[in-house]
Protein backbone atom coordinates (compact mmCIF):
# COMPACT_ATOMS: atom_id res chain seq x y z
CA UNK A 1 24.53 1.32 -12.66
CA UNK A 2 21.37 3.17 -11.42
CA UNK A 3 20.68 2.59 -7.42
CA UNK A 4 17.42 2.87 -6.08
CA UNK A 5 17.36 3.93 -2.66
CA UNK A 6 13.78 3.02 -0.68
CA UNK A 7 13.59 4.18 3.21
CA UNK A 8 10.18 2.53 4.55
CA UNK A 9 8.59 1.98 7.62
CA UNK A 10 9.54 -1.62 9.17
CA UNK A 11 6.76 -4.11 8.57
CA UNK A 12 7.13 -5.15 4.98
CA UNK A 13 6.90 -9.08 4.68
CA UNK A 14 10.12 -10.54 2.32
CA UNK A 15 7.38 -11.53 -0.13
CA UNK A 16 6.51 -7.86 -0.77
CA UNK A 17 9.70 -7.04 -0.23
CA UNK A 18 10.85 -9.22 -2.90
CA UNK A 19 8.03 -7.70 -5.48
CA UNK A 20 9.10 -4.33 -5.12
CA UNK A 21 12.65 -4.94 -5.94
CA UNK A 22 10.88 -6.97 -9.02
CA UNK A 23 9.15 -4.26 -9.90
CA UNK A 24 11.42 -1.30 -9.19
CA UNK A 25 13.92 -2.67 -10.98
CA UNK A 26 11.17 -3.40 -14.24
CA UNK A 27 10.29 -0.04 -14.15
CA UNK A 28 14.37 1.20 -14.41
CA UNK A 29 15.00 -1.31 -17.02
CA UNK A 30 11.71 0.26 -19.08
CA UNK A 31 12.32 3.39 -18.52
CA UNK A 32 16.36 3.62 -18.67
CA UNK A 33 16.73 0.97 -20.90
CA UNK A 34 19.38 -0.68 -18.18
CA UNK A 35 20.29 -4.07 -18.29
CA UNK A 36 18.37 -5.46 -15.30
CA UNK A 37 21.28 -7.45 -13.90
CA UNK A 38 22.99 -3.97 -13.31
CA UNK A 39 19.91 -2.22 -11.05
CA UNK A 40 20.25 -2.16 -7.42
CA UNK A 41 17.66 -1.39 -5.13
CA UNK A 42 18.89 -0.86 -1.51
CA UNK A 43 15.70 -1.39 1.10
CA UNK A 44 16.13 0.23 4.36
CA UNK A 45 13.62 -0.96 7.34
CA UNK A 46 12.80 2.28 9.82
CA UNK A 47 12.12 1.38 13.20
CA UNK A 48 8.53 3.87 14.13
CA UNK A 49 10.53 4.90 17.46
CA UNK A 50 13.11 6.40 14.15
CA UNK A 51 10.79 7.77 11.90
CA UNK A 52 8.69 11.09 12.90
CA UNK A 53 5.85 13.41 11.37
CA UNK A 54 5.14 17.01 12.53
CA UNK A 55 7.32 16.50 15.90
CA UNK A 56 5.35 13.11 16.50
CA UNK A 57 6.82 9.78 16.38
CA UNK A 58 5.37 7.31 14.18
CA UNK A 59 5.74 4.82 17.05
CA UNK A 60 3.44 6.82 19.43
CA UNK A 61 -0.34 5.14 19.22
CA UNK A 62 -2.42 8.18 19.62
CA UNK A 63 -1.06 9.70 16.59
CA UNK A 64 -1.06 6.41 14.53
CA UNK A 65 -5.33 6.41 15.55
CA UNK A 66 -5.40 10.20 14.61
CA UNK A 67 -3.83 9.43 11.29
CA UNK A 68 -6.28 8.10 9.01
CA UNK A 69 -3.91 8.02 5.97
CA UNK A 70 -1.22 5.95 7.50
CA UNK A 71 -3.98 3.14 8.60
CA UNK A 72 -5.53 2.99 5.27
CA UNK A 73 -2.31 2.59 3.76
CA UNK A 74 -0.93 0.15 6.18
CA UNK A 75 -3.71 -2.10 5.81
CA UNK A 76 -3.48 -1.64 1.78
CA UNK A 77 0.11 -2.77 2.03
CA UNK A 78 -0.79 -5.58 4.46
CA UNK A 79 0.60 -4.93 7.75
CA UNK A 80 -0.38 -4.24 11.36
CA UNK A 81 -0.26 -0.86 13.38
């Protein structure tokens, strides 16, 4: 029974919430050749207050505007700062 642990930032939306479990668990049957009814995925929403980067908390806005990776990405995975 493979388990695929995923620690994320909160802000997800269930709809792309629901397509990476989809798709994680595609990618395990593929590759493994596990049944998929057998793959868990176990999603884990990190507050920003939680999560930190070089002593900085994710949460604090004048390293989120410093931080021109995590904007691009947030707006590629379609949420807010």
């Amino acid at each position: 029974m493979p388990l695929i642990r995923v620690e994320m930032l909160e802000g997800r939306t269930p709809e792309q919430k629901t397509a990476l479990v989809k798709a994680l668990t595609q990618a395990v049957v593929e590759t493994l050749g596990s049944k998929p009814d057998v793959v868990d995925v176990m999603l884990f929403d990190i507050p920003r207050t939680n999560w930190a980067t070089g002593g900085v908390q994710w949460s604090d806005k004048k390293f989120l505007q410093k931080n021109i990776y995590y904007e691009f990405n947030t707006r590629r995975m379609g949420f807010s700062i």
